[in-house]
Protein backbone atom coordinates (compact mmCIF):
# COMPACT_ATOMS: atom_id res chain seq x y z
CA UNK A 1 0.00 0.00 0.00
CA UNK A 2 2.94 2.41 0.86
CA UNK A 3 4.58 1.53 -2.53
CA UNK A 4 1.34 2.42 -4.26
CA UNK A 5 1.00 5.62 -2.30
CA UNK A 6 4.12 6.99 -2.91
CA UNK A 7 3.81 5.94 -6.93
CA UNK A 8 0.48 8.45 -7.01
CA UNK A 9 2.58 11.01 -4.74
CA UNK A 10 5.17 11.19 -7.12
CA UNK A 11 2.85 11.22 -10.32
CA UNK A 12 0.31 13.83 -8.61
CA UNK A 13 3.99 15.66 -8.33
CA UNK A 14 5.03 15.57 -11.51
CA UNK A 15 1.26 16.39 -13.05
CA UNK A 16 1.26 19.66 -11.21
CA UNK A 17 5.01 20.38 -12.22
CA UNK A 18 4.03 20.18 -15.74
CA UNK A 19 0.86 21.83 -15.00
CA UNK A 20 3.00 24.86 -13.68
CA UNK A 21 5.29 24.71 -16.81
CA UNK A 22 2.05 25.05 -19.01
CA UNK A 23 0.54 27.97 -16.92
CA UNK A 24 3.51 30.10 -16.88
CA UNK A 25 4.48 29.75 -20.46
CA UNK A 26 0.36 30.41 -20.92
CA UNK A 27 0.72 33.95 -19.44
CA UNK A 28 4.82 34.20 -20.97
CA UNK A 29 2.98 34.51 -24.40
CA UNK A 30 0.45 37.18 -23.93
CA UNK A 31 0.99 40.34 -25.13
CA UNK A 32 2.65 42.56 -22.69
CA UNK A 33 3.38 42.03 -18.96
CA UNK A 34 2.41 42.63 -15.58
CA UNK A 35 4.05 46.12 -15.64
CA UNK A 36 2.31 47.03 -18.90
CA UNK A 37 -0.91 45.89 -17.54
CA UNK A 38 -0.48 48.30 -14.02
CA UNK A 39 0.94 51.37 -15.77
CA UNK A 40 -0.89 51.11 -18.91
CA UNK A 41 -0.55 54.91 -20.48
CA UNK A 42 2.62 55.43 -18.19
CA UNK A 43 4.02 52.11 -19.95
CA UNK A 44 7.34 54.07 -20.93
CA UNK A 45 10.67 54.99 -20.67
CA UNK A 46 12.41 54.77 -16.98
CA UNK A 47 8.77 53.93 -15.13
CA UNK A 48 8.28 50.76 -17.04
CA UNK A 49 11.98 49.64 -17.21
CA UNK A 50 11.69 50.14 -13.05
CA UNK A 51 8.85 48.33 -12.48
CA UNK A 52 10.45 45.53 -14.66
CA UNK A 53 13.16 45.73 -12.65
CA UNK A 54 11.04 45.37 -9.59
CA UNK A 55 9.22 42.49 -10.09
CA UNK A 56 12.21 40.61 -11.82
CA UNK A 57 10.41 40.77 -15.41
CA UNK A 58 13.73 41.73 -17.01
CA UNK A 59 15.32 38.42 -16.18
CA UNK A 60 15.30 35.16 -18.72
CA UNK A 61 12.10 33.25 -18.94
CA UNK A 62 13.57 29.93 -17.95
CA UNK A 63 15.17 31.74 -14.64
CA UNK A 64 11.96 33.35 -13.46
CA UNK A 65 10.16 30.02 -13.89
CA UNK A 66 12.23 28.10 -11.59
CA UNK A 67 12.32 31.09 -9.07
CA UNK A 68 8.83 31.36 -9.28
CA UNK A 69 8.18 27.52 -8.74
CA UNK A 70 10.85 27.31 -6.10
CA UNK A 71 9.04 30.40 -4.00
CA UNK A 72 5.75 28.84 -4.93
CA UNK A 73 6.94 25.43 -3.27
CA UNK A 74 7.53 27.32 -0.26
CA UNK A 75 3.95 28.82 0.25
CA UNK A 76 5.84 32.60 -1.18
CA UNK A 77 3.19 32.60 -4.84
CA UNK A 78 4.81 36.45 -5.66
CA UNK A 79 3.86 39.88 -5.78
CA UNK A 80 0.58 41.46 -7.02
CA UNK A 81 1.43 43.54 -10.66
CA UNK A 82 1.11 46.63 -8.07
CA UNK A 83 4.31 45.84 -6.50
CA UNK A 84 2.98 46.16 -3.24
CA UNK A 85 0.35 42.95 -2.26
CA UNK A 86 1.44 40.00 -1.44
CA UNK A 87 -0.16 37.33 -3.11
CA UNK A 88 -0.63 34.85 -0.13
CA UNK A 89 -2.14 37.24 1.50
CA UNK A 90 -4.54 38.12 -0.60
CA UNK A 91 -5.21 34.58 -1.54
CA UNK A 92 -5.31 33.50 2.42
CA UNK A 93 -8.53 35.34 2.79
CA UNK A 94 -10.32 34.19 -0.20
CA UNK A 95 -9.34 30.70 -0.21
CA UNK A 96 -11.14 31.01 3.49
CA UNK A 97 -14.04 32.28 1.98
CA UNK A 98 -14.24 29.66 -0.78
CA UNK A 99 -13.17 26.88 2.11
CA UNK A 100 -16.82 28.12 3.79
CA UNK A 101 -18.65 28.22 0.90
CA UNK A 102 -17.72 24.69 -0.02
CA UNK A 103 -18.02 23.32 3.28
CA UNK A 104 -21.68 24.78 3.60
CA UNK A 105 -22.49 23.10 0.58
CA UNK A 106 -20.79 19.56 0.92
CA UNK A 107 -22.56 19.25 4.45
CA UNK A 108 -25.94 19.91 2.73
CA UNK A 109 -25.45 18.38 -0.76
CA UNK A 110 -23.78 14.84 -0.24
CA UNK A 111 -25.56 13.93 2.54
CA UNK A 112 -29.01 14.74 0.23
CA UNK A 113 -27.12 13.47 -2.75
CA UNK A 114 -26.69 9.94 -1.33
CA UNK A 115 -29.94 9.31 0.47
CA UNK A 116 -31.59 10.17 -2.59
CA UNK A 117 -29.68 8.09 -5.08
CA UNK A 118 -30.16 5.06 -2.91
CA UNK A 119 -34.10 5.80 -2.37
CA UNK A 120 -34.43 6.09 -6.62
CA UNK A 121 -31.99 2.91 -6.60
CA UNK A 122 -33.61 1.06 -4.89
CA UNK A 123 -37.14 2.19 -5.72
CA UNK A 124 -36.28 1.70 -9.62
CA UNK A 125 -38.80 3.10 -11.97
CA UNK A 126 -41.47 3.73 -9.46
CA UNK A 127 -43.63 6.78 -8.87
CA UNK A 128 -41.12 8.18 -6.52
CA UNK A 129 -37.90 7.90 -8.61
CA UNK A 130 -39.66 9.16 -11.20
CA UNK A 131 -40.33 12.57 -9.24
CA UNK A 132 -36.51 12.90 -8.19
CA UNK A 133 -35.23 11.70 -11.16
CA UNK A 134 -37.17 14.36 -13.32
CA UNK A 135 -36.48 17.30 -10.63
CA UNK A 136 -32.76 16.28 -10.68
CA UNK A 137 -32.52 16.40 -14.92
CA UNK A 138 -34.20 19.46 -14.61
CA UNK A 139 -32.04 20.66 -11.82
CA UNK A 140 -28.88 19.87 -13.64
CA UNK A 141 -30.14 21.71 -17.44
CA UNK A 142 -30.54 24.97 -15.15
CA UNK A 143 -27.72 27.05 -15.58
CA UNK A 144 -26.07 28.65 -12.46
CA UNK A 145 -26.66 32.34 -13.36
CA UNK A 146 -30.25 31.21 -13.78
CA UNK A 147 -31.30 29.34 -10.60
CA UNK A 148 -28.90 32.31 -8.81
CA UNK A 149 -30.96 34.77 -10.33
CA UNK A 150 -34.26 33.27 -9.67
CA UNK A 151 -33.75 32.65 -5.94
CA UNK A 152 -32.62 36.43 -5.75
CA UNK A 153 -35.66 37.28 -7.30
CA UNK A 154 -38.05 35.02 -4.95
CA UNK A 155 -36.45 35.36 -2.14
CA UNK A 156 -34.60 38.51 -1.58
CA UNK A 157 -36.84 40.66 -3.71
CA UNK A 158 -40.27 39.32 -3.34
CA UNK A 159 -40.37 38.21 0.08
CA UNK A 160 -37.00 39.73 1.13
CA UNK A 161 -36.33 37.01 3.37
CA UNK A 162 -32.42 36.62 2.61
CA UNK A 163 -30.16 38.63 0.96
CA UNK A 164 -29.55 39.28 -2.44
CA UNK A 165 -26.20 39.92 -2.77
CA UNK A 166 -22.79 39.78 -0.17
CA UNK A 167 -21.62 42.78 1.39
CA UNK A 168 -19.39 41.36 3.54
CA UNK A 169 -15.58 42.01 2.65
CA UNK A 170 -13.56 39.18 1.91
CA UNK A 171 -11.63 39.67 5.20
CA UNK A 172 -14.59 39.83 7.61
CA UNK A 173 -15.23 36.59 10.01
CA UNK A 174 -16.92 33.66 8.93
CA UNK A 175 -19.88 34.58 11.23
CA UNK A 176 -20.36 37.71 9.73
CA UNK A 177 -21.04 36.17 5.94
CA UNK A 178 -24.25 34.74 7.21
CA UNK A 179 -26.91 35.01 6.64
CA UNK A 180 -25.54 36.08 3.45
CA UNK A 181 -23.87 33.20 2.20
CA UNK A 182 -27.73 30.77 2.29
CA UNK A 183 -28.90 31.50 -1.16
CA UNK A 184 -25.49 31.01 -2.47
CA UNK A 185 -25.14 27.32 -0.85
CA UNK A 186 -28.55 26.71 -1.83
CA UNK A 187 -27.79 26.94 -5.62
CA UNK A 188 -24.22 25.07 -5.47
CA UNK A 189 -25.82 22.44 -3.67
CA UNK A 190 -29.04 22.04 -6.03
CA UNK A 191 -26.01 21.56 -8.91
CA UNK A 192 -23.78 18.84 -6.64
CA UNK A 193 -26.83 16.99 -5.44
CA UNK A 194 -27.61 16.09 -8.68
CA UNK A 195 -24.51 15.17 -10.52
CA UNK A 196 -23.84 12.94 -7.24
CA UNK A 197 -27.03 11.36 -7.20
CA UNK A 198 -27.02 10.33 -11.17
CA UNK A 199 -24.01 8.19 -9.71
CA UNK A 200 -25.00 7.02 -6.68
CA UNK A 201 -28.47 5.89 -8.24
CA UNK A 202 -26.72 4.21 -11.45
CA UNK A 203 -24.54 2.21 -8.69
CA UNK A 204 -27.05 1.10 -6.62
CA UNK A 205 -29.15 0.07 -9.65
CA UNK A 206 -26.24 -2.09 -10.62
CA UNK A 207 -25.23 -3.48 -7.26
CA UNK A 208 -28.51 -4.60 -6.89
CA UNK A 209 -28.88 -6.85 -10.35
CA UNK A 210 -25.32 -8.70 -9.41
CA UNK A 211 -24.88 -11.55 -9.81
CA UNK A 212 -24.16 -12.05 -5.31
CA UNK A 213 -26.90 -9.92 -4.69
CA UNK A 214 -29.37 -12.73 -6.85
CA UNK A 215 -27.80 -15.15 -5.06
CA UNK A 216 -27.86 -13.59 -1.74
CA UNK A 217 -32.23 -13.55 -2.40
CA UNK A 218 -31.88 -16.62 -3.28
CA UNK A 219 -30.41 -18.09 0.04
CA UNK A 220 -32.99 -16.14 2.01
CA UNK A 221 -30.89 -13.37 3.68
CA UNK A 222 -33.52 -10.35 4.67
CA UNK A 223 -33.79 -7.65 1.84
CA UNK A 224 -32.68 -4.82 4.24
CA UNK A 225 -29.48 -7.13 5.66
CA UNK A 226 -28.46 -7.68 1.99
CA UNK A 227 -29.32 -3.91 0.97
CA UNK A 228 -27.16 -2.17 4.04
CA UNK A 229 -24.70 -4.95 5.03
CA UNK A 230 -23.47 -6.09 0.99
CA UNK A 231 -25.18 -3.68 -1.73
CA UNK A 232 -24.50 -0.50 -0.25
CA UNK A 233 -20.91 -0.44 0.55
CA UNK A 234 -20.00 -1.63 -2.66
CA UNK A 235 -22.46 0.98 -4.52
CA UNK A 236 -21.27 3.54 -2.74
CA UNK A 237 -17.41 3.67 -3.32
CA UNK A 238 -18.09 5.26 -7.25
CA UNK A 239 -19.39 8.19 -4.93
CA UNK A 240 -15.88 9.21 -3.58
CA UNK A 241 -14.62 9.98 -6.94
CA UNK A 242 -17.32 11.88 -7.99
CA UNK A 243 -17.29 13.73 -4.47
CA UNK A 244 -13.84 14.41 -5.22
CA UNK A 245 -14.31 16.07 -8.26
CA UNK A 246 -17.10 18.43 -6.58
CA UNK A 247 -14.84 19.56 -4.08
CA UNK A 248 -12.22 20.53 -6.24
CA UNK A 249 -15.05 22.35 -8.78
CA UNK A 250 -16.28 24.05 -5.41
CA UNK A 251 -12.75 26.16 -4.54
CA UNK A 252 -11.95 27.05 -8.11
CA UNK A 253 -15.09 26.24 -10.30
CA UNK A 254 -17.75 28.40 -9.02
CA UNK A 255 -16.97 31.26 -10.74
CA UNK A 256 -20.63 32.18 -11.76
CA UNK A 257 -21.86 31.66 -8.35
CA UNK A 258 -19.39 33.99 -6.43
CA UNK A 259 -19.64 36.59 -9.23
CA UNK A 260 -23.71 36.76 -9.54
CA UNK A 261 -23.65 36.27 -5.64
CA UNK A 262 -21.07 39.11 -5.18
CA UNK A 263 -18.81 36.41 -3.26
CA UNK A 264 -15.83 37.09 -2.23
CA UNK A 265 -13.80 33.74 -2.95
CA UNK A 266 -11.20 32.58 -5.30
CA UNK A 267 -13.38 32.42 -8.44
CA UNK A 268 -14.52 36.29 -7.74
CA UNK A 269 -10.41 37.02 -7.67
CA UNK A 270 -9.75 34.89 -10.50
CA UNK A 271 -11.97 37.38 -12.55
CA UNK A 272 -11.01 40.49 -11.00
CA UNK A 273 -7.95 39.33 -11.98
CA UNK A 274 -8.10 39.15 -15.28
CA UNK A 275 -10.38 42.20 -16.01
CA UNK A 276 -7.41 44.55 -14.14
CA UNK A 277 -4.61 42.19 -16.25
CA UNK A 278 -2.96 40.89 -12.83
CA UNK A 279 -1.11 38.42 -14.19
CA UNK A 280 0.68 37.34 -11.08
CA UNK A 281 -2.60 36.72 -9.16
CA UNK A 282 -4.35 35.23 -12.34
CA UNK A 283 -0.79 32.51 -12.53
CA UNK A 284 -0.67 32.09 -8.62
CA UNK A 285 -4.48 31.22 -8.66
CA UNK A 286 -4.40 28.75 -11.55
CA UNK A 287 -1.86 26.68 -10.16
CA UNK A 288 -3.42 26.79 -6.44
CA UNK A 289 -6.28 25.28 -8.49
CA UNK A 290 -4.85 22.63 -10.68
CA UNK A 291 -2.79 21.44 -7.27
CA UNK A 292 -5.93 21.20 -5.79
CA UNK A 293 -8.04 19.17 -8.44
CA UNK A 294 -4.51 16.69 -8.66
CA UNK A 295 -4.26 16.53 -4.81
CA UNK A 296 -8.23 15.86 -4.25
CA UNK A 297 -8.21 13.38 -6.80
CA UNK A 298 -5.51 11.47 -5.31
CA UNK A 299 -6.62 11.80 -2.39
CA UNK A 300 -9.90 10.04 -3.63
CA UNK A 301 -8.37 7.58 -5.95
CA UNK A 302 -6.29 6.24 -2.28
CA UNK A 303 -9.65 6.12 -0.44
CA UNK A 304 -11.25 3.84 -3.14
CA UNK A 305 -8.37 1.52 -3.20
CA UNK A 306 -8.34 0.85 0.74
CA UNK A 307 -12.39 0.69 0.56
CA UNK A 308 -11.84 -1.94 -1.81
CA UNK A 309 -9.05 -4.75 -2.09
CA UNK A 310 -9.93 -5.61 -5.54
CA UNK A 311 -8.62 -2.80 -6.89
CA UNK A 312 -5.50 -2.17 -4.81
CA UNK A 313 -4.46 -5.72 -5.89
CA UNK A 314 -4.98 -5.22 -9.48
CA UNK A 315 -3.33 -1.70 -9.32
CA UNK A 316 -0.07 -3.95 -7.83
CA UNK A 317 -0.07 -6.09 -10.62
CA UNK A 318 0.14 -3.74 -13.23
């Protein structure tokens, strides 16, 4: 298990090496730099050959990318195209804010996710699956912006229940951002709960017309022994991937959300980012993004193989 562990550690390594190498040579080839993008008109002469200077722009590509990969190692992502932010700093906060966000809607939307998939599983083709099935297609052909700006309209301008928007800045406590943050866990976890429930219900489905489940009837062993004790634990373990992949689309994917919401998280920065040409930030957030989706999904693929031998022997052979 160790040896396998350290094989995915060292691949999940080199991914996000390369992954670096493809995001700095990504923002190497746009048109201008980091100082041309702060000074804009004042893009001249001594000013912009200083602030090149500054920020180290003046030095070989190669030579920047290693120093940049070697800080980034070390928790140091850089300095803001200002010349004055640190980038982990600004970063700490919103990768906070995104943490909550995703939290809020993981503890709502898996939970949900799972029950249902097993109920419409189990309950194949009848009345209720059905019902969920249908609200869950239609659910998932919603786009975010939509749903976002629908439960703004219901609820924060028609009945004015909850708020609209978030006024909160993005370094204000996490008990200040509610009640704030419902409408926008309500809408991320509408999206999750679906996708995870199309998987949980396809597993349970086929869990449940194998070939040890028939025989299991067969021998006489109560329905809700067989369902808990040897379908479930086997249906559920596609989950954890899937899982995976919605935490990793939560801290870096939910760009709509935070934007339409007025959240202040990492997707908000990532387009602020762009739209004042920060090209440090927009770098130093891609790759905190890509580590994450490698990371998460190792992280997943390790939890699958000890939840189930079969595949941790077969990953040994090859």
């Amino acid at each position: 298990m160790l040896q396998i562990l350290f094989r995915r550690l060292f691949l999940g390594f080199v991914t996000v090496v390369v992954v670096s190498m493809i995001i700095f040579a990504g923002v190497e080839i746009l048109p201008g730099d980091a100082c041309t993008a702060f000074l804009e008109r004042e893009a001249k002469g001594l000013i912009l050959e200083s602030c090149r200077e500054d920020l180290g722009l003046n030095r070989p590509a190669v030579e920047r990318y290693f120093d940049w990969a070697w800080n980034a190692l070390q928790g140091d992502l850089g300095i803001s195209a200002n010349g004055k932010d640190s980038i982990a700093s600004l970063v700490g906060a919103r990768l906070g804010n995104s943490l909550l966000l995703a939290v809020c809607a993981l503890s709502i939307g898996v939970p949900l996710a799972i029950i249902l998939g097993i109920v419409t599983g189990l309950w194949r083709d009848k009345p209720i699956d059905l019902l969920i099935s249908t609200s869950v297609i239609f659910a998932m052909t919603i786009p975010e912006f939509v749903s976002s700006t629908v439960l703004i309209l219901v609820f924060s301008a028609w009945l004015g229940w909850l708020p609209g928007i978030v006024l909160t800045s993005a370094s204000a406590p996490i008990s200040e951002f509610f009640p704030e943050i419902i409408l926008p866990v309500v809408v991320l976890s509408m999206v999750m709960t679906a996708h995870i429930l199309r998987m949980v219900r396809s597993s349970v489905i086929e869990v449940m017309g194998s070939d040890y489940i028939q025989m299991a009837t067969l021998k006489g062993v109560p329905y809700w022994r067989m369902v808990f004790l040897h379908a479930l634990p086997n249906a559920l373990l596609p989950a954890i991937n899937i899982i995976a992949l919605t935490i990793a689309w939560l801290l870096g994917g939910v760009v709509v959300v935070e934007v339409v919401f007025n959240y202040p998280g990492l997707g908000r920065m990532m387009i602020d980012s762009i739209s004042d040409r920060d090209l440090p930030v927009v770098q130093a957030l891609a790759l905190i993004v890509a580590t994450v989706y490698v990371f998460v999904n190792l992280s997943a693929d390790m939890l699958t193989m000890i939840a189930n031998p079969r595949l941790r022997t077969l990953y040994t052979r090859k």
